[in-house]
Protein backbone atom coordinates (compact mmCIF):
# COMPACT_ATOMS: atom_id res chain seq x y z
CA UNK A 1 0.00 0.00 0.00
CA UNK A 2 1.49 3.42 -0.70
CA UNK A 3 0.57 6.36 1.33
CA UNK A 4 0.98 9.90 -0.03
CA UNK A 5 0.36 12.79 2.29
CA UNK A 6 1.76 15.99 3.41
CA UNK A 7 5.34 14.69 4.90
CA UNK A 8 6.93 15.99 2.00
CA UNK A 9 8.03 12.92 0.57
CA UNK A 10 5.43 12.76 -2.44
CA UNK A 11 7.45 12.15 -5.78
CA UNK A 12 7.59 15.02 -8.19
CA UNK A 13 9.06 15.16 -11.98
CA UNK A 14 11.36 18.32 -12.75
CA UNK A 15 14.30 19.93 -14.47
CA UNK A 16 17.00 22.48 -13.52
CA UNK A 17 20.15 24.19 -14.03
CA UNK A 18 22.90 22.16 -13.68
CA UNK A 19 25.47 23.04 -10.55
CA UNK A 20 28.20 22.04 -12.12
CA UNK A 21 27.65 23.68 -15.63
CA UNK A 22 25.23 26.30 -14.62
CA UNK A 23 23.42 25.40 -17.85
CA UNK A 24 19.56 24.30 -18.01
CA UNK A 25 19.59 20.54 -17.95
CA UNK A 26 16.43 19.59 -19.53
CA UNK A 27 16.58 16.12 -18.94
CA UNK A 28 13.99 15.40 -16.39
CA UNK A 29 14.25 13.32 -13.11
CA UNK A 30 11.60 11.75 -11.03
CA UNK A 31 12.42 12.06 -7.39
CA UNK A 32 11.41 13.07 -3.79
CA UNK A 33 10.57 16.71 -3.20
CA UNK A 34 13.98 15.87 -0.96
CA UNK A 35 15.92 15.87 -3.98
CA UNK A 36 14.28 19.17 -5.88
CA UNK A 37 15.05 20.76 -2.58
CA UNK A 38 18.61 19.90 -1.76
CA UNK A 39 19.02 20.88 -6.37
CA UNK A 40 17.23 24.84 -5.30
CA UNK A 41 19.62 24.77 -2.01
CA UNK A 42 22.49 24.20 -4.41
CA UNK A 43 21.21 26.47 -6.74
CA UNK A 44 20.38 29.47 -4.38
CA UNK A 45 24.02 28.81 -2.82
CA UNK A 46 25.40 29.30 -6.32
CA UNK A 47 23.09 32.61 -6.43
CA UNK A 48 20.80 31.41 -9.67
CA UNK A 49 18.92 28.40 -10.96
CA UNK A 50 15.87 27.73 -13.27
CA UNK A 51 13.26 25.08 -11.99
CA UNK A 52 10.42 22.68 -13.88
CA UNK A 53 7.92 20.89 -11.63
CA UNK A 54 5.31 18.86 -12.63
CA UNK A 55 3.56 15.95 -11.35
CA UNK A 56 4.52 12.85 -11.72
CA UNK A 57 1.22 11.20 -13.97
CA UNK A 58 0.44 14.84 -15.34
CA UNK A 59 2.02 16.69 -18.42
CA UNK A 60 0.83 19.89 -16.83
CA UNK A 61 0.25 21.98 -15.50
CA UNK A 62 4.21 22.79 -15.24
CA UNK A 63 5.31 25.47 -12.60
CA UNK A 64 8.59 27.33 -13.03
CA UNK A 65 10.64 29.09 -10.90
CA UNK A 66 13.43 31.25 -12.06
CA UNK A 67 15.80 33.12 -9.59
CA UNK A 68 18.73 35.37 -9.06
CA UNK A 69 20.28 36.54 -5.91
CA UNK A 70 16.54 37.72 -3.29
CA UNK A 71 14.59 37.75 -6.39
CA UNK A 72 12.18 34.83 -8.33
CA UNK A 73 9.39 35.18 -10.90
CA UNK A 74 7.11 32.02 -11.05
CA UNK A 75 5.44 30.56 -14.45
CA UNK A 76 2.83 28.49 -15.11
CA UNK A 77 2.22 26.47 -18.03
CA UNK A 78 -1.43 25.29 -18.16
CA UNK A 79 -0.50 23.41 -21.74
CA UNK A 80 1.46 23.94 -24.63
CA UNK A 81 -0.48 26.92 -25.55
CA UNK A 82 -0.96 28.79 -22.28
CA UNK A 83 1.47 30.56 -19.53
CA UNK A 84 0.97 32.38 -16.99
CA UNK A 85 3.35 34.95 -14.46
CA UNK A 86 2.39 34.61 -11.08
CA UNK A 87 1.88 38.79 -9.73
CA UNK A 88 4.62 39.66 -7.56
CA UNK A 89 4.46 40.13 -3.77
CA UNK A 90 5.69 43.65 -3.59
CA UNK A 91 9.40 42.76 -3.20
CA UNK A 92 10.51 45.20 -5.83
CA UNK A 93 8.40 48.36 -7.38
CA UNK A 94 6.39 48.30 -9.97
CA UNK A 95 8.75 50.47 -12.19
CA UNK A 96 11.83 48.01 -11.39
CA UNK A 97 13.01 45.09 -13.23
CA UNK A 98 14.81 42.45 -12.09
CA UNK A 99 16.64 39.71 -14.10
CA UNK A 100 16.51 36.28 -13.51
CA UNK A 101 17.75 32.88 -15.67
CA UNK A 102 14.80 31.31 -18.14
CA UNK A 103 16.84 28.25 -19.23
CA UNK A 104 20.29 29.60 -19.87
CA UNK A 105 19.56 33.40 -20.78
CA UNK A 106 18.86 36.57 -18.87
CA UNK A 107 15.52 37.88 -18.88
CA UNK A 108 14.16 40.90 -17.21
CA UNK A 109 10.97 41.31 -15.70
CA UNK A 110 9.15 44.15 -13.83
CA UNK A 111 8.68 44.31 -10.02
CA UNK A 112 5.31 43.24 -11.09
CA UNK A 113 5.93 40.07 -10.85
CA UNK A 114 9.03 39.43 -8.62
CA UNK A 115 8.50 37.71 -5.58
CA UNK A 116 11.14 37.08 -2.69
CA UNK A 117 12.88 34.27 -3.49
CA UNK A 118 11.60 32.31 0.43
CA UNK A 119 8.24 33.32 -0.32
CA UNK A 120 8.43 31.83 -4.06
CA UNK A 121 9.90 28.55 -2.75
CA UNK A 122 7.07 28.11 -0.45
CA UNK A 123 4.89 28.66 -3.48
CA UNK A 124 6.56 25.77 -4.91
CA UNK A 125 6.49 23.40 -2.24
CA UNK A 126 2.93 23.94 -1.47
CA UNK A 127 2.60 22.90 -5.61
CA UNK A 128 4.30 20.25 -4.84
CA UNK A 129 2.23 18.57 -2.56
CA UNK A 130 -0.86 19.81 -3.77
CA UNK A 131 -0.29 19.84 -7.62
CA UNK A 132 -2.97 22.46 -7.66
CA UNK A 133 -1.40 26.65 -9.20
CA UNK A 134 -4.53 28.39 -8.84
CA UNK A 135 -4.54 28.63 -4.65
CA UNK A 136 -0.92 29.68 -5.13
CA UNK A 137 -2.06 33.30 -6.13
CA UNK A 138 -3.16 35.71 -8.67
CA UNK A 139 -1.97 34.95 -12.13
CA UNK A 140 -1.86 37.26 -15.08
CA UNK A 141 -2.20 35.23 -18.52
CA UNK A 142 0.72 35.85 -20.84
């Protein structure tokens, strides 16, 4: 019998930047949230990363987390035709930008929709055990 519940164990599928290269690796993995945790830790120690989570019996929806230094935006891809930016949580003004790693370039995006990088995390995690993007916040259709 397998039991899934909130301990944080529940498998996830996902792709990041590689430590060691600091390149996107788009190969994907299928591990414990354990393992996409300790692969952000090493990222945010290196000061950058670019994350892909999805369930594990689900295409989509994908969430994405890109980050640099305090700063994260989150994506969503309902399907291959539809993403969404997660609105920021005030971390940086309106009329800022901030640029953070999608896949292996620089892209800037307004305080609009930066979040701090904890707060994004969270947002993750919670996706993670969930596999539900709506409760996460309010998202503005790209």
């Amino acid at each position: 019998m397998t039991c899934v519940g909130k301990g944080g164990w529940m498998s996830v599928v996902w792709a990041a930047t590689s430590p060691e290269s600091g390149l996107f690796h788009p190969v994907e993995r299928r591990s414990e949230v354990k393992d996409l945790s300790d692969r952000f830790n090493d990222l945010r120690s290196r000061g950058q990363g670019y994350v892909e989570v999805r369930s594990p019996n689900r295409e989509f929806p994908v969430l994405i987390l890109a980050f640099r230094d305090e700063h994260a935006v989150v994506h969503l891809m309902s399907d291959t035709e539809r993403m969404s930016l997660l609105v920021g949580d005030g971390t940086v003004p309106s009329g800022a930008e901030v640029e953070v790693p999608i896949m292996d370039d620089l892209a800037a995006f307004t305080g609009d929709f930066v979040l701090d990088i904890d707060r994004a995390w969270d947002l993750v995690h919670d996706f993670t055990q969930t596999r539900a993007a709506g409760p996460l916040g309010e998202w503005c259709e790209l």
